[in-house]
Protein backbone atom coordinates (compact mmCIF):
# COMPACT_ATOMS: atom_id res chain seq x y z
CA UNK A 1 188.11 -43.69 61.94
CA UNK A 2 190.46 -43.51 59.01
CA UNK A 3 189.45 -41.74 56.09
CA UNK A 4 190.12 -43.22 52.70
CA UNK A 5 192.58 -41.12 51.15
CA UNK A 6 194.71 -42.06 54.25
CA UNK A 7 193.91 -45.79 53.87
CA UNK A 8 194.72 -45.36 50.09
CA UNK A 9 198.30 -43.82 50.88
CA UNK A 10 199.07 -46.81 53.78
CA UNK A 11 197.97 -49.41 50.56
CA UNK A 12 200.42 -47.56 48.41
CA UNK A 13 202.99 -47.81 50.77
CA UNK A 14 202.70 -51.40 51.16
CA UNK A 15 202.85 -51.59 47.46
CA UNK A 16 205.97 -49.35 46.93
CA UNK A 17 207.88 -51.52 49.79
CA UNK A 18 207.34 -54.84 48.07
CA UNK A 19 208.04 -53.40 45.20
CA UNK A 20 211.47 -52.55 46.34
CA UNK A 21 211.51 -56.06 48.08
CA UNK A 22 211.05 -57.97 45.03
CA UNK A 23 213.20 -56.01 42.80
CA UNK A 24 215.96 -56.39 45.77
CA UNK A 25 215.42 -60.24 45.69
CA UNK A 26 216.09 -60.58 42.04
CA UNK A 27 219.31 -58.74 42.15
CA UNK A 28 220.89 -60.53 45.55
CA UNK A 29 220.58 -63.37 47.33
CA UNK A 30 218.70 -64.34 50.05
CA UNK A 31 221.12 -63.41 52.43
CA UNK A 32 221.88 -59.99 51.40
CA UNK A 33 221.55 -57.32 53.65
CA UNK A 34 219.70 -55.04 51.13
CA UNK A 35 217.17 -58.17 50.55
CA UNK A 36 216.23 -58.10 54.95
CA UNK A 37 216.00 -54.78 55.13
CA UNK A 38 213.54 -54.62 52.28
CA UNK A 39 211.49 -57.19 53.60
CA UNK A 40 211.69 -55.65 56.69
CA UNK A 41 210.31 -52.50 55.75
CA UNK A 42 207.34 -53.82 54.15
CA UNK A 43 205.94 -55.77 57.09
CA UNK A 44 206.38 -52.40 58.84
CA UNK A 45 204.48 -50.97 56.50
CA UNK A 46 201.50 -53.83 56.56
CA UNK A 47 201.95 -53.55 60.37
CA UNK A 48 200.87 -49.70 60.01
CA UNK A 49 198.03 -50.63 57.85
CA UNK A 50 196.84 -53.91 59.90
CA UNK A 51 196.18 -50.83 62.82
CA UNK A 52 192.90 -49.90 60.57
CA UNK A 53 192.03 -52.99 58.51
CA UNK A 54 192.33 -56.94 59.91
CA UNK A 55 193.56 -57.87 56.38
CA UNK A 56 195.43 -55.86 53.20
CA UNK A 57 194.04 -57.15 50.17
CA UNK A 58 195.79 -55.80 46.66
CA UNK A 59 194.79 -56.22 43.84
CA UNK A 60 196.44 -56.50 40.21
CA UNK A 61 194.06 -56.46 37.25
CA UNK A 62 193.26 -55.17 34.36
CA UNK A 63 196.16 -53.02 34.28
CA UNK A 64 196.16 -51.62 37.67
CA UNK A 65 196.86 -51.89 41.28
CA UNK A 66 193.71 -52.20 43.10
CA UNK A 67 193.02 -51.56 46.93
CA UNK A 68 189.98 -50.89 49.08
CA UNK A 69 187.87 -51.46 46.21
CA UNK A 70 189.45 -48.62 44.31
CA UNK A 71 192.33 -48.16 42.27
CA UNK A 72 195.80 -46.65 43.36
CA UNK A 73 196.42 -44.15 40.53
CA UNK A 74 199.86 -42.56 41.45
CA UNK A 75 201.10 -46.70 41.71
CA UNK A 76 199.46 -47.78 38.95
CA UNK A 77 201.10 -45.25 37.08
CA UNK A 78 204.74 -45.96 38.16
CA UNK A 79 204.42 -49.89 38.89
CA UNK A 80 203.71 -50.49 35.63
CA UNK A 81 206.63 -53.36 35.58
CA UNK A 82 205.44 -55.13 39.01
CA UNK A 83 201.75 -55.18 37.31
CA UNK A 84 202.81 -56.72 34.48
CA UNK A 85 204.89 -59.46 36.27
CA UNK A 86 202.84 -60.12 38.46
CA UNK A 87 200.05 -61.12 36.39
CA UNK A 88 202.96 -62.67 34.00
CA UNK A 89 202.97 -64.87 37.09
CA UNK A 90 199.07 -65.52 37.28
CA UNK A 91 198.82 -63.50 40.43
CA UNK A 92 196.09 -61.08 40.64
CA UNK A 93 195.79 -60.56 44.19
CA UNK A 94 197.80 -60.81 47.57
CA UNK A 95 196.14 -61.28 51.56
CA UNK A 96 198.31 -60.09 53.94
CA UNK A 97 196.16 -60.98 57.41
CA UNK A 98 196.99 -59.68 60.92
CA UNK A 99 200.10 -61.67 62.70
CA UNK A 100 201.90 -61.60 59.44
CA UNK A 101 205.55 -62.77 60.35
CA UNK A 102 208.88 -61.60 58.83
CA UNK A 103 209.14 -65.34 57.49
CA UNK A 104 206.39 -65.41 55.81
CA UNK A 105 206.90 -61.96 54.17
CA UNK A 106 210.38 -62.89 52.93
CA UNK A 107 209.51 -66.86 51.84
CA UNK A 108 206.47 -65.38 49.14
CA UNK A 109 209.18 -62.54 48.32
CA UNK A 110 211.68 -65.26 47.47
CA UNK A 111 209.08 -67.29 45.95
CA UNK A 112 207.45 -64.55 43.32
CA UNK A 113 210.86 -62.58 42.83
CA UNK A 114 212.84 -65.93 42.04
CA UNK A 115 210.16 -68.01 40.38
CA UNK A 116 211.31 -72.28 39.64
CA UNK A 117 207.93 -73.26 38.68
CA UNK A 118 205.11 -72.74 36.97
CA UNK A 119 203.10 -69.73 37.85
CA UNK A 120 205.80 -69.00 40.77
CA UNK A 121 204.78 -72.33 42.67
CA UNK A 122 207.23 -72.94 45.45
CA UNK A 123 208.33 -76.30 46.96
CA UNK A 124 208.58 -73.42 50.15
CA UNK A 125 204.90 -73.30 50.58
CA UNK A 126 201.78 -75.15 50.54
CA UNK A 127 199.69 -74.82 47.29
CA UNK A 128 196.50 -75.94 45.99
CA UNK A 129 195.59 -76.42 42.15
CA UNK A 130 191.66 -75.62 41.76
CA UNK A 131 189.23 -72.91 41.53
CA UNK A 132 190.37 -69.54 42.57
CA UNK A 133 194.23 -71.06 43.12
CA UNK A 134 196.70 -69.73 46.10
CA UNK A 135 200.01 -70.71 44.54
CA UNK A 136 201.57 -69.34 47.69
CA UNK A 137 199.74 -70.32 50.82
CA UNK A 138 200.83 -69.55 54.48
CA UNK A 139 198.91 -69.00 57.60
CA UNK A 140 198.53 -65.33 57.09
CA UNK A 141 199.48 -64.49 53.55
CA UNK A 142 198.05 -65.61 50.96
CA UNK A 143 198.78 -64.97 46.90
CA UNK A 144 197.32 -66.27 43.16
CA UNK A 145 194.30 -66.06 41.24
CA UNK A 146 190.81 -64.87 41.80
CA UNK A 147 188.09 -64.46 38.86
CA UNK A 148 187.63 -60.80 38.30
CA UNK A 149 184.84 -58.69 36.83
CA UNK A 150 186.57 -56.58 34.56
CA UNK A 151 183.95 -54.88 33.13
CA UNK A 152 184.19 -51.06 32.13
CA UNK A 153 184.35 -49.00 34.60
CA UNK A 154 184.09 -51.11 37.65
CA UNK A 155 187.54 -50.07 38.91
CA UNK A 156 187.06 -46.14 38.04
CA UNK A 157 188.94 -44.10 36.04
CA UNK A 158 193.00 -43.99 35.31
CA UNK A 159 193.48 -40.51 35.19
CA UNK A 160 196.53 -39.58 37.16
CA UNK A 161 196.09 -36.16 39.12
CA UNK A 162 198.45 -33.71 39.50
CA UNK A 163 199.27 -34.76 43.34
CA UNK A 164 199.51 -37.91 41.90
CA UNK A 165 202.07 -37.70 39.41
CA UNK A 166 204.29 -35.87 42.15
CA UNK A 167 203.73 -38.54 44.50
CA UNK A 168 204.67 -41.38 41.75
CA UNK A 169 207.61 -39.37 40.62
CA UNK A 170 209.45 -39.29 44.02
CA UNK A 171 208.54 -43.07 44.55
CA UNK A 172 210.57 -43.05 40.75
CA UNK A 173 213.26 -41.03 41.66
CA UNK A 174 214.06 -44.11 44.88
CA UNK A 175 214.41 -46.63 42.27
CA UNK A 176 216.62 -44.58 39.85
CA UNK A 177 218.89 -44.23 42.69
CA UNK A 178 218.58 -47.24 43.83
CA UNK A 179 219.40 -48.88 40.04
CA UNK A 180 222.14 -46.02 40.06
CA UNK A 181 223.98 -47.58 43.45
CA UNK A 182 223.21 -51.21 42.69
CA UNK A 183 223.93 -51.20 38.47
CA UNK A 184 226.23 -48.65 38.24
CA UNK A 185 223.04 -46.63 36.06
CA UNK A 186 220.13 -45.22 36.31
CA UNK A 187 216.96 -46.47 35.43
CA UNK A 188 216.87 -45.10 31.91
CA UNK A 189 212.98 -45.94 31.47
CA UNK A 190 211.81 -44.69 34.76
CA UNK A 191 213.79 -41.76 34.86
CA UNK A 192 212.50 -40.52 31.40
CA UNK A 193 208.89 -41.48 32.06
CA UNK A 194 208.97 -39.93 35.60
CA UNK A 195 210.32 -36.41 33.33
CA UNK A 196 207.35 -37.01 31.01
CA UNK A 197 205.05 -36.68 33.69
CA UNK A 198 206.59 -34.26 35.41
CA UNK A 199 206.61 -32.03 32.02
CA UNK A 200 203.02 -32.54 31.63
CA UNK A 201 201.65 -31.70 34.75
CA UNK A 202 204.48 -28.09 34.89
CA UNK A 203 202.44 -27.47 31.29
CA UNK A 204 199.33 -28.60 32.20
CA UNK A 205 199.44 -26.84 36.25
CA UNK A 206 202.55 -25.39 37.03
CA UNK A 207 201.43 -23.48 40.09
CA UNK A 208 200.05 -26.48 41.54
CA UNK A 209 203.29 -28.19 41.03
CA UNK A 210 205.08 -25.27 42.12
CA UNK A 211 203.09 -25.24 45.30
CA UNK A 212 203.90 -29.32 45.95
CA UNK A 213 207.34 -28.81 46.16
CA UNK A 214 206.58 -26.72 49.39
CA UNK A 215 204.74 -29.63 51.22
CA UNK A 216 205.85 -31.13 53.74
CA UNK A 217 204.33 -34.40 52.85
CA UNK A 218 207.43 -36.81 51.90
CA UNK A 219 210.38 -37.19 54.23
CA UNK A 220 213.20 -38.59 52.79
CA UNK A 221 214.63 -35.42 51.59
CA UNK A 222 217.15 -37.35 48.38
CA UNK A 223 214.32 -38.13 46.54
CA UNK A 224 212.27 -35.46 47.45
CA UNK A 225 214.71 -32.50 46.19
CA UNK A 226 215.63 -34.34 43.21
CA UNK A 227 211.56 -33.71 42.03
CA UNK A 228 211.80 -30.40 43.00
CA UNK A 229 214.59 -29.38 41.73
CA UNK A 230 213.51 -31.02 38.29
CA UNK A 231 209.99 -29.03 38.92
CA UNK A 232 211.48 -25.91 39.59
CA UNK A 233 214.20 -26.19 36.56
CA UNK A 234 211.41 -26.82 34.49
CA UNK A 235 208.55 -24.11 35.39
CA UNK A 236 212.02 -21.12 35.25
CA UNK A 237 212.76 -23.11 31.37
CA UNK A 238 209.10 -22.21 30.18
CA UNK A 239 209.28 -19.11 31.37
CA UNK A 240 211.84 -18.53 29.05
CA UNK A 241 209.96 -20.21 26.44
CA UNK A 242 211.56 -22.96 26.06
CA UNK A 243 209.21 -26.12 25.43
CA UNK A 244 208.82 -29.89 23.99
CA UNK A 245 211.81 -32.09 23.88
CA UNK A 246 214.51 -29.49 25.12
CA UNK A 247 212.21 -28.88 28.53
CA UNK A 248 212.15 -32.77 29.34
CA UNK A 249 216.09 -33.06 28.68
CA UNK A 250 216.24 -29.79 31.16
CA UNK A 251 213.99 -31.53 33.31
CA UNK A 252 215.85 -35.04 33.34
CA UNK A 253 218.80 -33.23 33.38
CA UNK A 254 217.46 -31.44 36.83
CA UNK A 255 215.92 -35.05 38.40
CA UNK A 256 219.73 -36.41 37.43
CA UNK A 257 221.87 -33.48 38.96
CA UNK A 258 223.27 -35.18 42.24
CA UNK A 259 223.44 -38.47 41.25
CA UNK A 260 227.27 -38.67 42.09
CA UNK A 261 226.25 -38.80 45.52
CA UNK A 262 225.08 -42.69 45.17
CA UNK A 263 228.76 -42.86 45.36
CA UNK A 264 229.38 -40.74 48.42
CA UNK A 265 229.41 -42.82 51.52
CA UNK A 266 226.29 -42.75 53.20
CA UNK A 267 227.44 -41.65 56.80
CA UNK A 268 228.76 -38.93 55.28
CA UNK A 269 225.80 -38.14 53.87
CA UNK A 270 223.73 -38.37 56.58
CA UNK A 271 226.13 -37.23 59.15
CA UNK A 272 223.81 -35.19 61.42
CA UNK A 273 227.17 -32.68 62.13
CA UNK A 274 229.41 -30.36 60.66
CA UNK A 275 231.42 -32.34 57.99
CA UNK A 276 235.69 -32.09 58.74
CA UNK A 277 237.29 -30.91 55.63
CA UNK A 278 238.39 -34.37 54.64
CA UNK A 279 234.56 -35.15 54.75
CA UNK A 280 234.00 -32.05 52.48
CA UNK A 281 236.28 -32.98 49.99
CA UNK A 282 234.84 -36.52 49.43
CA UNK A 283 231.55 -34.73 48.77
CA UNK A 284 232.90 -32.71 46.62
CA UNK A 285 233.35 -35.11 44.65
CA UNK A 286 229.49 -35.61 43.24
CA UNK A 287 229.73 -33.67 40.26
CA UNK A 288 232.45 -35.72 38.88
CA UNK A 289 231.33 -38.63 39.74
CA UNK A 290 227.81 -38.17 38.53
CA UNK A 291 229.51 -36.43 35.26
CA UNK A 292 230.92 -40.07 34.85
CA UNK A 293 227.64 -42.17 35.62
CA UNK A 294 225.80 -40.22 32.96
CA UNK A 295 228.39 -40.28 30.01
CA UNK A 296 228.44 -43.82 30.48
CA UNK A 297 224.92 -44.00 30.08
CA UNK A 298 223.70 -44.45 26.67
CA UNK A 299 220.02 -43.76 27.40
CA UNK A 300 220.85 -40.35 28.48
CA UNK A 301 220.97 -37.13 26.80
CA UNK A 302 224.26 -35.55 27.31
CA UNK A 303 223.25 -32.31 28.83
CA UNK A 304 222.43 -34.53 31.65
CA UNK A 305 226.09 -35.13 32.16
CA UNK A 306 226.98 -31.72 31.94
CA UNK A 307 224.18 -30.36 34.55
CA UNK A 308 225.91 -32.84 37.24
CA UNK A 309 229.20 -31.63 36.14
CA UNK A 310 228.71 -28.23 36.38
CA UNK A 311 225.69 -27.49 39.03
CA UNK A 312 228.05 -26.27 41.75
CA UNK A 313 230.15 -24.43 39.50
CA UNK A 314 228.98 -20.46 40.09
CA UNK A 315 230.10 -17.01 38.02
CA UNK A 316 232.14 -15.79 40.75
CA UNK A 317 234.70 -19.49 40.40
CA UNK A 318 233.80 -20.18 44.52
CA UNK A 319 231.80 -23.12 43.41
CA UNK A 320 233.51 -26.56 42.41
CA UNK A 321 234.84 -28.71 41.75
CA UNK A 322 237.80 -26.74 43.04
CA UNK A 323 239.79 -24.11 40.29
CA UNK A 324 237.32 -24.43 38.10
CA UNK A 325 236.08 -21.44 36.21
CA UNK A 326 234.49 -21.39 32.81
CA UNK A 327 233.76 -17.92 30.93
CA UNK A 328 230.12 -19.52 30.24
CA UNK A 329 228.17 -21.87 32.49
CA UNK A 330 224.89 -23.99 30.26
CA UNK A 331 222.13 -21.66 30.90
CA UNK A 332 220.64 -25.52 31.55
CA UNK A 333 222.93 -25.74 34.82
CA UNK A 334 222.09 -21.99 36.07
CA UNK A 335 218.27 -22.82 36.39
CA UNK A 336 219.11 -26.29 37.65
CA UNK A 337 221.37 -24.30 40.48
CA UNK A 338 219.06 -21.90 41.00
CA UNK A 339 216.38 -24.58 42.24
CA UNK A 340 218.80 -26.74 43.88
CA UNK A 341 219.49 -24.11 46.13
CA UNK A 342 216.56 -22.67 46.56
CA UNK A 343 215.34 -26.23 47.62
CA UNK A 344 217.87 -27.04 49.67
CA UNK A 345 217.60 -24.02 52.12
CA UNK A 346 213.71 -24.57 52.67
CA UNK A 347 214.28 -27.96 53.45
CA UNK A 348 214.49 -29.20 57.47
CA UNK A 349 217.75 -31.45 57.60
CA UNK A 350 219.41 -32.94 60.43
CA UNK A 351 222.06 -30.00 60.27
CA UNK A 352 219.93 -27.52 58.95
CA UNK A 353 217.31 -25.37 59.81
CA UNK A 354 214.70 -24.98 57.11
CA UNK A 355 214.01 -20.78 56.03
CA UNK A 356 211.19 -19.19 54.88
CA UNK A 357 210.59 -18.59 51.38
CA UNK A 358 210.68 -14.81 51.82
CA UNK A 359 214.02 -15.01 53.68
CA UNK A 360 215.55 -17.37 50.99
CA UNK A 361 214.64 -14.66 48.64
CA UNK A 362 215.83 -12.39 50.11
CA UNK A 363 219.25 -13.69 50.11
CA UNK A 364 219.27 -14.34 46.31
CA UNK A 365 218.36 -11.19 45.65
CA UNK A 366 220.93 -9.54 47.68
CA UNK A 367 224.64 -9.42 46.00
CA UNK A 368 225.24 -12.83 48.36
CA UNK A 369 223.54 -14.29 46.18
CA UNK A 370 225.88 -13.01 43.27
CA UNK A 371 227.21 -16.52 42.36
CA UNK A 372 223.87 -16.74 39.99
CA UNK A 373 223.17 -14.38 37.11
CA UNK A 374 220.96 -11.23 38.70
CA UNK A 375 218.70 -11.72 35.74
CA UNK A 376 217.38 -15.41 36.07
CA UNK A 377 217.42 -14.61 39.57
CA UNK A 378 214.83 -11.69 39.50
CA UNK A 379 213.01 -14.06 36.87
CA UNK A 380 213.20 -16.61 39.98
CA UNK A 381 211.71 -14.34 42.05
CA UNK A 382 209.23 -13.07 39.75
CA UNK A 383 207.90 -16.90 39.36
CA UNK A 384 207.93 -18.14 42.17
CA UNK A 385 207.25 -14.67 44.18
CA UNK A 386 208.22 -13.98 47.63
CA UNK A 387 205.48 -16.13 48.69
CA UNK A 388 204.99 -18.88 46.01
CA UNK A 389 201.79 -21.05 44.94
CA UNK A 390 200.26 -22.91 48.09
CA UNK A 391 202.09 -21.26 51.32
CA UNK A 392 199.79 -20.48 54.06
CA UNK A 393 200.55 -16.83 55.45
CA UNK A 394 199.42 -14.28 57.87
CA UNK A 395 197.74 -10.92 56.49
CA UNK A 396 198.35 -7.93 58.43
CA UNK A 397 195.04 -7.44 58.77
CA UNK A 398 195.14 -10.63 60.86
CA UNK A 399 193.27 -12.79 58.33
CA UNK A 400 194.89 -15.95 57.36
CA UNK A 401 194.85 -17.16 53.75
CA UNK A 402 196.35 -19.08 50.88
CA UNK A 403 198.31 -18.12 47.94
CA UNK A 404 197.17 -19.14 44.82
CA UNK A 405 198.92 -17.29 42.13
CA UNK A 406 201.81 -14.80 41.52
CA UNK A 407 200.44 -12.34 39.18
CA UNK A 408 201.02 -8.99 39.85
CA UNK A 409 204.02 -6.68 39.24
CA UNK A 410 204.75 -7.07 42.65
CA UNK A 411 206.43 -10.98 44.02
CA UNK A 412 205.75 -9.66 47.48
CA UNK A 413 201.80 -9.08 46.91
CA UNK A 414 200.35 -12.35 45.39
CA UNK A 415 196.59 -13.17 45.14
CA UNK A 416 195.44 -15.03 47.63
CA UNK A 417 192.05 -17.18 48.90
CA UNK A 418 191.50 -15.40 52.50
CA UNK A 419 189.84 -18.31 54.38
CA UNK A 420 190.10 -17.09 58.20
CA UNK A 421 189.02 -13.50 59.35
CA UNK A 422 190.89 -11.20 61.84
CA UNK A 423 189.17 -12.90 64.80
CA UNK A 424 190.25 -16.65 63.66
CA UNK A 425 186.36 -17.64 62.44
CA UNK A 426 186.55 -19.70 59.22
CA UNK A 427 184.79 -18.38 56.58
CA UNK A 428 181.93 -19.91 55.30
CA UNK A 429 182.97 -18.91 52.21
CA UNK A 430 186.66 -18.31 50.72
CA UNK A 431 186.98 -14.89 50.02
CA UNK A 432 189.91 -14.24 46.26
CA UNK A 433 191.79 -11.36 46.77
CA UNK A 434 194.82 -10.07 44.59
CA UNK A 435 197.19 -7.51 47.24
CA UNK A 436 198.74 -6.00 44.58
CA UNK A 437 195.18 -4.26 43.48
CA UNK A 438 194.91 -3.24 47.12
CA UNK A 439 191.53 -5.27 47.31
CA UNK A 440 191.24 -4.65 51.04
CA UNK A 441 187.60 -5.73 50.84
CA UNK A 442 185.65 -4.41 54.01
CA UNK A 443 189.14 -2.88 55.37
CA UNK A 444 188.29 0.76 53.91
CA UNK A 445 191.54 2.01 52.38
CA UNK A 446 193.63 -0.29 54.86
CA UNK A 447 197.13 -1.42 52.42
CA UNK A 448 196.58 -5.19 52.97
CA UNK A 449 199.70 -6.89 52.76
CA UNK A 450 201.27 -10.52 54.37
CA UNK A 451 202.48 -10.22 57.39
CA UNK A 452 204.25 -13.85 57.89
CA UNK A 453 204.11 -17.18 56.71
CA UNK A 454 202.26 -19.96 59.10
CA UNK A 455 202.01 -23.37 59.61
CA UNK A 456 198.68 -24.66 57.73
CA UNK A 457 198.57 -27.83 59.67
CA UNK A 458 197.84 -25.15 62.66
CA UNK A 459 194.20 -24.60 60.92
CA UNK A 460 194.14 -27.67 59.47
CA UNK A 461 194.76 -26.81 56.21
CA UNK A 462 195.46 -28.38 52.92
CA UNK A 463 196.25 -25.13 50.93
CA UNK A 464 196.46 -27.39 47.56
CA UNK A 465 192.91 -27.70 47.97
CA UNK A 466 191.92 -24.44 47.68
CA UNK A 467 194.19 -23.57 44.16
């Protein structure tokens, strides 16, 4: 039996996908490629949900996306535009019921993205004029108006949590690249609401947030390591105090910095081998061409532009693009470069191995990591520590326990929520501990230290829920 937060996530899918479809369908025609494969990809993603429910029912009222009876808050919160067209369009709620074809899927995307009549009425379908209406009506998908108790506090509460906003903000970052490859621009609204939130939740919890960009929980790396990177720019910034408006233009600037690759061909970029030096050279090419993107952009601070100019550019002139060597590189770009590698050796890729954080530290900290200034690297290290917010690790006393907070004098010794003892019995109750103290509790004068990082899925962990 499926529990609900994994029926909530399947909804959301389905919602992101036609999301994508719809905004797809108003930019192409019906026979664009881009248009099939959207379409495509959200009947595989009702297909996935159909596994656990006989029919997806969504809702859109009262300003939100509703589903299983509850509202999606992370959707909600970055489908603000499909809610209000949709119900621009008198459509409240969509049936998708088992056996849903292809055809179907794509004739009420056509029909709701590229609206003729009234209320998005389609000469495509069959529709019927009275009581709770269907203005599109096909054997298993149904979509219109149903009456709706909107009373307060029947759908729950709005607030967004922390997890949430992460979620929402990589599901942003897909359609400001995708407005990026298809318009030439980003999406100046998303991108600079998606920053807002981000902002917010690095004031309001910045270890959680530093601790989500470790999971594991998203695939699609692009989007992905554009959040964290903006996360991790952002959490070094206030460190050194820097706040308000300046942190979100950091921050944007951060989400923003490879955005030249939208023009990088995409089996170059997801070539699972070495790249020739041909290859190399046309990726090389990012930071000019997201340089470009962003000057032309008039929504779009300009430090943005110079972030994706300069974020492979290093101290030691090794970076590029090629020869170039300034006496100062925008302290904005150095934190942005710190994160962006950082995040990009952690990361599993098809031609990488991902590292553990202590190794990855370990390697800025040596002089091969010399292309970043020592300082903000050591101030890195210091944040983040060895072992940041959220990893699950090994102590060598054989316990097994989260880290929830770096706040010693030593990165390497962070206080951590022991939930497993020596023997591998769960704890009936998690046990706080800071290493750094030496709190070897019940280990006499035993120096309890971490031993190695683990896999929390291999105690079934969620280490977010214990911070």
């Amino acid at each position: 039996m499926m529990d609900r937060a994994a029926r909530q996530q399947l909804y959301g899918e389905v919602v992101q996908r036609l999301s994508g479809a719809l905004r797809a369908a108003s930019l192409y025609s019906s026979a664009h490629p881009s248009v099939a494969e959207h379409i495509k990809a959200v009947l595989e993603a009702v297909q996935r949900l159909h596994r656990v429910e006989p029919a997806v029912l969504i809702g859109f009222i009262g300003g939100e996306v509703i589903a299983d009876d509850a509202p999606l808050l992370a959707i909600t919160t970055y489908r603000a535009e499909l809610i209000r067209y949709m119900q621009a369009l008198g459509i409240n709620r969509v049936l998708l019921e088992r056996g849903v074809t292809l055809e179907e899927i794509a004739t009420f995307v056509q029909a709701v993205s590229k609206p003729s009549h009234p209320a998005g009425r389609s000469h495509d379908t069959d529709s019927v004029s009275d009581g709770d209406v269907d203005f599109i009506k096909l054997q298993h998908l149904r979509a219109g108006r149903i009456p709706v108790d909107t009373t307060a506090g029947r759908w729950g509460s709005s607030a967004v949590t922390v997890r949430q906003v992460y979620s929402g903000s990589i599901e942003a970052a897909r359609m400001i690249w995708e407005s990026t490859r298809v318009e030439g621009t980003p999406n100046a609204p998303a991108a600079h609401e998606a920053v807002e939130k981000l902002a917010d939740a690095v004031e309001r919890s910045q270890g959680l947030m530093i601790g989500l960009t470790g999971m594991k929980e998203h695939d699609e790396y692009t989007f992905t390591h554009m959040v964290n990177v903006s996360v991790l720019t952002m959490a070094q910034a206030r460190a050194l105090s820097i706040e308000g408006r300046q942190l979100r233009d950091l921050g944007l600037a951060a989400l923003l910095h490879d955005i030249g690759k939208v023009r990088t061909p995409v089996e170059i970029l997801n070539k699972p081998a070495a790249l020739s030096q041909d290859e190399m050279a046309i990726v090389r090419r990012h930071p000019i061409d997201g340089a470009a993107i962003l000057r032309a952009s008039r929504d779009m601070p300009r430090l943005s532009a110079i972030v994706a100019f300069e974020h492979h550019l290093r101290w030691d002139g090794k970076g590029y693009p090629t020869g170039l060597r300034r006496g100062t590189i925008n302290l904005a770009t150095v934190l942005c470069g710190i994160a962006d590698t950082y995040d990009a050796m952690r990361s599993l890729r098809t031609y990488q191995h991902a590292y553990p954080s202590d190794r990855i530290m370990a390697f800025m900290a040596r002089k091969d990591g010399a292309p970043f200034d020592p300082h903000l690297v050591r101030r890195f290290i210091d944040l983040m520590g060895v072992y940041p917010p959220a990893t699950t690790v090994r102590l060598t006393s054989g316990e097994v326990a989260v880290v929830i907070e770096n706040d010693g004098p030593d990165p390497s010794r962070p206080t951590v929520k022991v939930l497993f003892d020596a023997a591998g019995e769960r704890l009936e109750h998690a046990e706080l501990r800071s290493l750094w103290r030496g709190e070897a509790a019940g280990h006499g004068n035993e120096d309890v230290g971490i031993d190695v990082t683990v896999d929390p899925a291999t105690y079934r962990l969620d280490p977010l829920s214990y911070m």
